[in-house]
N, C-alpha and C. Protein backbone atom coordinates (compact mmCIF):
# COMPACT_ATOMS: atom_id res chain seq x y z
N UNK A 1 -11.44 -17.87 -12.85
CA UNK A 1 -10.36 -17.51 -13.75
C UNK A 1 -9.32 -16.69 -12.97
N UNK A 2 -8.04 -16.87 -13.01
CA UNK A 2 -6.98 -16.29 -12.43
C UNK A 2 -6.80 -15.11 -13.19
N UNK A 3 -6.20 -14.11 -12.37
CA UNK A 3 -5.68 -12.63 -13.29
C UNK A 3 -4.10 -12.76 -12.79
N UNK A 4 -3.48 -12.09 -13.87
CA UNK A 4 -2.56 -12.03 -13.67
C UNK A 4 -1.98 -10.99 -13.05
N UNK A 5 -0.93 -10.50 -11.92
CA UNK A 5 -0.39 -9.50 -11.23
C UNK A 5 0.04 -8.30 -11.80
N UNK A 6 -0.56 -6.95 -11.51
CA UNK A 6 -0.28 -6.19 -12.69
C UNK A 6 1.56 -5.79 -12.42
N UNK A 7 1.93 -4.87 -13.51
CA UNK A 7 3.66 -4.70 -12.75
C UNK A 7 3.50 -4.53 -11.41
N UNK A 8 3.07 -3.45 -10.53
CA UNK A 8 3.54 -2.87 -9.83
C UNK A 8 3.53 -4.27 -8.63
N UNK A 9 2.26 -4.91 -8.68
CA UNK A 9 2.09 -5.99 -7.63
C UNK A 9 3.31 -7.05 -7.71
N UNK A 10 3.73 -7.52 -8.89
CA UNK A 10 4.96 -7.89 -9.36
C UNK A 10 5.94 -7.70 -8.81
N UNK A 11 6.39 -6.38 -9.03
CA UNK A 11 7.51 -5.60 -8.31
C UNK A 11 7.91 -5.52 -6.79
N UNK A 12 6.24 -5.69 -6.32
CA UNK A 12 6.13 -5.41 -4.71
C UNK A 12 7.22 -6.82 -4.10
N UNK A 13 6.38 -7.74 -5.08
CA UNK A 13 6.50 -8.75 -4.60
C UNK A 13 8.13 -8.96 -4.78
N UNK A 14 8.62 -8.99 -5.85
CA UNK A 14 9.78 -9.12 -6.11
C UNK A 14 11.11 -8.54 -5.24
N UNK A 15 10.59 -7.50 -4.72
CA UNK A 15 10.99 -6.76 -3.38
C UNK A 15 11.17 -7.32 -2.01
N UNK A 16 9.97 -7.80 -1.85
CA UNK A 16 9.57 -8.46 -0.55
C UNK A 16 10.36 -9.73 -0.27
N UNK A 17 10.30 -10.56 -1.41
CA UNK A 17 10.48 -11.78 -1.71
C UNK A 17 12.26 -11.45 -1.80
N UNK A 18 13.00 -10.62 -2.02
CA UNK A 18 14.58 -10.86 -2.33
C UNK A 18 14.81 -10.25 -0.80
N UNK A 19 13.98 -9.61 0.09
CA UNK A 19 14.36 -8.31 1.33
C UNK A 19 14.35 -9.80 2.36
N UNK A 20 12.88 -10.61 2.42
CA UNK A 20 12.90 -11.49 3.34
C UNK A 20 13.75 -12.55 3.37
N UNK A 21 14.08 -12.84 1.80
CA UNK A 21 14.62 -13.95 1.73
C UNK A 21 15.87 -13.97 1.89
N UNK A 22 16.60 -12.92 1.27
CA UNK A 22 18.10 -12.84 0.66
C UNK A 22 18.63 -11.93 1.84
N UNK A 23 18.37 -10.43 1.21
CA UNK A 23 18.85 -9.41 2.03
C UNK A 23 19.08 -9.42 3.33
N UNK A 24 17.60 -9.50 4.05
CA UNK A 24 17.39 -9.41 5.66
C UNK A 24 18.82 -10.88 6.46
N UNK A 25 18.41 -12.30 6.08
CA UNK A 25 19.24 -13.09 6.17
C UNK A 25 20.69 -12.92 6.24
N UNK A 26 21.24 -12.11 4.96
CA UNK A 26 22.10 -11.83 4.98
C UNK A 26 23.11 -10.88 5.83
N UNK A 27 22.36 -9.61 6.09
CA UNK A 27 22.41 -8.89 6.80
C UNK A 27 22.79 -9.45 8.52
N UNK A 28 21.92 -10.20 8.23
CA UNK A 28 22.13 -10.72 10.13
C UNK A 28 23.09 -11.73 10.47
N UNK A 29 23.39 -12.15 8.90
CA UNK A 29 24.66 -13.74 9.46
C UNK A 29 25.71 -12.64 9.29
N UNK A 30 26.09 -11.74 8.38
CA UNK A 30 26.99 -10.93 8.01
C UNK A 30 27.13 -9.86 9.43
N UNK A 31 26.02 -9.38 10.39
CA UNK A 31 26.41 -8.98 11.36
C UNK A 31 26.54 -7.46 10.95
N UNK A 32 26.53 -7.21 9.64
CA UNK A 32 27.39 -5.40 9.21
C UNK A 32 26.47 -4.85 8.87
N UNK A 33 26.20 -3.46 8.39
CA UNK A 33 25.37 -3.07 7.58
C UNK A 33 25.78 -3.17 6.04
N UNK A 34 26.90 -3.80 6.04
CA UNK A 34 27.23 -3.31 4.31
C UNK A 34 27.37 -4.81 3.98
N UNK A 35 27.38 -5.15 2.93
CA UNK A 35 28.00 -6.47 1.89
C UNK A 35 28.63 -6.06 0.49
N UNK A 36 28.89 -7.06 0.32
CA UNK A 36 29.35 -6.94 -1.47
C UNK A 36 28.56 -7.98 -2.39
N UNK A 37 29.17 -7.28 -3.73
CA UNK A 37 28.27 -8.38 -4.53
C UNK A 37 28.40 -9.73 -4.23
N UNK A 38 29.48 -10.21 -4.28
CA UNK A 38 29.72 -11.59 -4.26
C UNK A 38 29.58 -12.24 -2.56
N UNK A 39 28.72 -11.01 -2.21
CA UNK A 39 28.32 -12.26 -0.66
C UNK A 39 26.46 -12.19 -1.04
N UNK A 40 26.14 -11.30 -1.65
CA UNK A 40 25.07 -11.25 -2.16
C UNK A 40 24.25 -12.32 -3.22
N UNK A 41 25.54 -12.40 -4.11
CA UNK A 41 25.02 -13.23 -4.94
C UNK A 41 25.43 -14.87 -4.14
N UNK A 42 25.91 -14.92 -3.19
CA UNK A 42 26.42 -16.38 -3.21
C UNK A 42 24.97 -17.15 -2.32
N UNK A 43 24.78 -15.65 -1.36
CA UNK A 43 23.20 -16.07 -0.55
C UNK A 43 21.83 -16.36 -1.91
N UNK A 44 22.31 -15.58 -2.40
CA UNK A 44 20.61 -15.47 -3.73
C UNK A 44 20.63 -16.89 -4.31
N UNK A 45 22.08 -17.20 -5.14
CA UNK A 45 22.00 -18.64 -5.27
C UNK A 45 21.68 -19.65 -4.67
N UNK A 46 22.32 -20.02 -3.66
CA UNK A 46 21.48 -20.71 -2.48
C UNK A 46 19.87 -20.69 -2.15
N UNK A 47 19.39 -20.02 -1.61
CA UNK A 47 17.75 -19.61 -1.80
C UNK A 47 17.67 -20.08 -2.82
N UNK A 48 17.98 -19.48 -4.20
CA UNK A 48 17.16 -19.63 -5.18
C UNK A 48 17.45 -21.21 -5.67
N UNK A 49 18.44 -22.34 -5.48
CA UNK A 49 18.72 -23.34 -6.14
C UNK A 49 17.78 -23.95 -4.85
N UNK A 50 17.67 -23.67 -3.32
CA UNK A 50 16.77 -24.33 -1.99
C UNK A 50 15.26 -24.08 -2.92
N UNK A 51 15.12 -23.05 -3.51
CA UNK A 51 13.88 -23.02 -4.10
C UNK A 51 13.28 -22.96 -5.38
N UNK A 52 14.08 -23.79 -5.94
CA UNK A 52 13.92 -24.42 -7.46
C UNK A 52 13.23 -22.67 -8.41
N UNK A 53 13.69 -22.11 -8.31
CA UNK A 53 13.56 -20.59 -9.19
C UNK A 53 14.72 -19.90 -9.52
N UNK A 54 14.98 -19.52 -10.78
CA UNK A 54 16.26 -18.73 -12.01
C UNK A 54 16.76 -17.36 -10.81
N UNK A 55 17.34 -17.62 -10.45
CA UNK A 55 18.02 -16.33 -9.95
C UNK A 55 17.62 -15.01 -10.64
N UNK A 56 17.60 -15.35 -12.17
CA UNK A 56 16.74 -13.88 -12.96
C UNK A 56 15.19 -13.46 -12.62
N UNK A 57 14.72 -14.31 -12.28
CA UNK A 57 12.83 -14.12 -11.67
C UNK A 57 12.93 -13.01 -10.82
N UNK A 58 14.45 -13.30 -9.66
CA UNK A 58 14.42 -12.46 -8.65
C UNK A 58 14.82 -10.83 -8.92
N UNK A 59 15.71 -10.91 -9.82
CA UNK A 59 17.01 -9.85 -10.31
C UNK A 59 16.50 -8.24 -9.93
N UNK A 60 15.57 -8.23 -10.77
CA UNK A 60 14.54 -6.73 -10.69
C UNK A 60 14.52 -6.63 -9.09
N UNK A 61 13.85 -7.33 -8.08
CA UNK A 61 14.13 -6.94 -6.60
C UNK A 61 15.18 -6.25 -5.93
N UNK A 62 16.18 -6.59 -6.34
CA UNK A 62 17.39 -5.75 -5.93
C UNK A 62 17.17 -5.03 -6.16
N UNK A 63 17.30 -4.54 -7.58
CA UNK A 63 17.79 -3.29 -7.84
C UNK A 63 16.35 -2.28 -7.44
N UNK A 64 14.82 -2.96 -7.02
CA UNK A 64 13.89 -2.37 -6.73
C UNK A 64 14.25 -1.71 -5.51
N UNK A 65 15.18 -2.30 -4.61
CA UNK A 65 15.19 -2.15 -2.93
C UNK A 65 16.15 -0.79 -3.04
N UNK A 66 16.90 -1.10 -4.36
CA UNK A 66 18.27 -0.06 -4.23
C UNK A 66 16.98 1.50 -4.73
N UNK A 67 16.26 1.15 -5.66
CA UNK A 67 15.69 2.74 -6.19
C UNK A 67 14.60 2.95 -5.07
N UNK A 68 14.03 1.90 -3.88
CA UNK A 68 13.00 2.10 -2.97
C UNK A 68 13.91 2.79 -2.07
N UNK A 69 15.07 3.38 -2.10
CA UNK A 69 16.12 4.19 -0.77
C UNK A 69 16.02 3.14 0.37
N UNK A 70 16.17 1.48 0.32
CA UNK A 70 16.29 0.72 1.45
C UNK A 70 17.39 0.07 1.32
N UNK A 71 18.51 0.24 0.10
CA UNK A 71 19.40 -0.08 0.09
C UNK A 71 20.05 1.16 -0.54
N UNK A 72 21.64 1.07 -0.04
CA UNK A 72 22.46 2.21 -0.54
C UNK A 72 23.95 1.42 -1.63
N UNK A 73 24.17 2.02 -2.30
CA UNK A 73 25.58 2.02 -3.42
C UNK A 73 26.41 2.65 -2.95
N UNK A 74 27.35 2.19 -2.67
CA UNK A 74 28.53 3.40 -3.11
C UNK A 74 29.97 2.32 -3.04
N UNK A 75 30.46 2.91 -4.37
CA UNK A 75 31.63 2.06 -4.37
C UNK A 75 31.25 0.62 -4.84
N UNK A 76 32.32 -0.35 -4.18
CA UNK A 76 31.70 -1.68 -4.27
C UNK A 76 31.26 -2.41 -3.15
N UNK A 77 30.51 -1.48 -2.00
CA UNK A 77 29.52 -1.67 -1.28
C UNK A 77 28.35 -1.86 -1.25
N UNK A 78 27.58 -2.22 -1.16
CA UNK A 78 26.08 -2.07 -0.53
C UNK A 78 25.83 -2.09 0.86
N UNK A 79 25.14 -1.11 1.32
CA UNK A 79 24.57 -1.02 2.94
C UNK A 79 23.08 -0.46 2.94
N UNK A 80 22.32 -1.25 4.18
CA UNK A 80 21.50 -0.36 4.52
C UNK A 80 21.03 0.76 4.36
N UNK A 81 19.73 0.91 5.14
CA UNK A 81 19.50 2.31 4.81
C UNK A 81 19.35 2.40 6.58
N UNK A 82 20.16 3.83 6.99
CA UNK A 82 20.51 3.98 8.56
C UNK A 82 19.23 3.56 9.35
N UNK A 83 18.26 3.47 9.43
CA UNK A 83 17.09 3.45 9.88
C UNK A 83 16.92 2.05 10.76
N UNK A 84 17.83 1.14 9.69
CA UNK A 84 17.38 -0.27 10.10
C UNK A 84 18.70 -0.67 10.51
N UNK A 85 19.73 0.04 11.24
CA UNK A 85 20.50 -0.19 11.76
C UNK A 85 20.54 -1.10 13.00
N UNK A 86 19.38 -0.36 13.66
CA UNK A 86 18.77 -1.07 15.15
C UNK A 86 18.55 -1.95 15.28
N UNK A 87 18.04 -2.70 14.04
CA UNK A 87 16.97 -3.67 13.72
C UNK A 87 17.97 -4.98 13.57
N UNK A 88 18.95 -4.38 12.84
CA UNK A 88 20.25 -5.39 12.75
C UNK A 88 21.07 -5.71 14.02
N UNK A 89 21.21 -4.85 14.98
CA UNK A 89 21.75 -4.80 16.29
C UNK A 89 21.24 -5.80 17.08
N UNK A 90 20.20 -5.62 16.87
CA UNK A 90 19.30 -6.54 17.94
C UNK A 90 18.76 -7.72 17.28
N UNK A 91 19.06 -8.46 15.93
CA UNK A 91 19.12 -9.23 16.02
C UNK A 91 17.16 -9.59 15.28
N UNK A 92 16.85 -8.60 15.56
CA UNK A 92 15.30 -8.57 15.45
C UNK A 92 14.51 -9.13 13.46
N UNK A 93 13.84 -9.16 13.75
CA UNK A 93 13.06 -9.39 12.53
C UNK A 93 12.33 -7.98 11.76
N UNK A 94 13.04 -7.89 10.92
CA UNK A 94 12.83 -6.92 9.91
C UNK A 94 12.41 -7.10 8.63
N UNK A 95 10.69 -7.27 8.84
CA UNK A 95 10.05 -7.83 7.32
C UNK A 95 10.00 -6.80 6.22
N UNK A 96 9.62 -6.96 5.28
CA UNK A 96 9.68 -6.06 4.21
C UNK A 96 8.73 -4.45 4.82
N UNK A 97 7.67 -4.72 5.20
CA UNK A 97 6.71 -3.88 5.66
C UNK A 97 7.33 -3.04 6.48
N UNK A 98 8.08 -3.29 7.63
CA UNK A 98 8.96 -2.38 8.36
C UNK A 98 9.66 -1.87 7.64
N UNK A 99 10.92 -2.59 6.82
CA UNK A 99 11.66 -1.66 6.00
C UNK A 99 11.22 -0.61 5.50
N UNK A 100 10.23 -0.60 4.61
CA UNK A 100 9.63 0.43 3.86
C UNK A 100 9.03 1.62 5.01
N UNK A 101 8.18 0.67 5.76
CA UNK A 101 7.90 2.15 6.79
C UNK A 101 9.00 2.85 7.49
N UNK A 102 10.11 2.18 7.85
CA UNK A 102 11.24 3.35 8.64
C UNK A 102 11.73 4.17 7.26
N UNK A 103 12.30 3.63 6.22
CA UNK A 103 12.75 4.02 5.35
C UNK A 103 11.96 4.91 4.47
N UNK A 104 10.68 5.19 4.57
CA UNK A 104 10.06 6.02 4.33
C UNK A 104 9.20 7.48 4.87
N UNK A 105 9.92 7.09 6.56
CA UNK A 105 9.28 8.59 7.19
C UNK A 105 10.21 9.54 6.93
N UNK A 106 9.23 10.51 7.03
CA UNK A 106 9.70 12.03 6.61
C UNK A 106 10.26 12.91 7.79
């Protein structure tokens, strides 16, 4: 019998799943640390129509990454969180798991 994912595993996922898919991608064709909505949403659509799933399944991820301090607001920006600046420089692979660990030392 299958169980179902409680929220939080949900959430993780929902995180992971918009950081690897959407975000990180984006980030590296875009070259910047910052975007806007509408380069955001134009990548999510894509993915999400390449992978037959409602753009709403994903929605909660964002805004998870923005209250996890791995994404920042201000204005009608979005950027990074400074940490993973490097990570963008070089071009490197920055999975969800890294994010959270730079973005979370003290």
């Amino acid at each position: 019998m299958l169980r179902e994912k409680g929220k939080y595993a949900s959430a993780t996922e929902n995180r992971r799943f918009v950081w690897e898919k959407v975000m990180w991608p984006l980030i590296l064709e875009l070259n910047s640390i910052s975007f806007t909505t509408v380069q955001y949403k134009k990548i999510r659509d894509a993915v999400c129509k390449d992978l037959v799933i409602p753009s709403s399944k994903i929605a909660g991820g964002f805004v998870s990454l923005l209250l996890k301090g791995i994404l920042y607001k201000e204005n009608n920006l979005y950027s990074i969180h400074y940490r993973l600046i490097p990570y963008m420089r070089l071009k490197a692979d920055c999975d969800y798991a890294t994010a959270v660990r730079e973005t979370n030392t003290k």
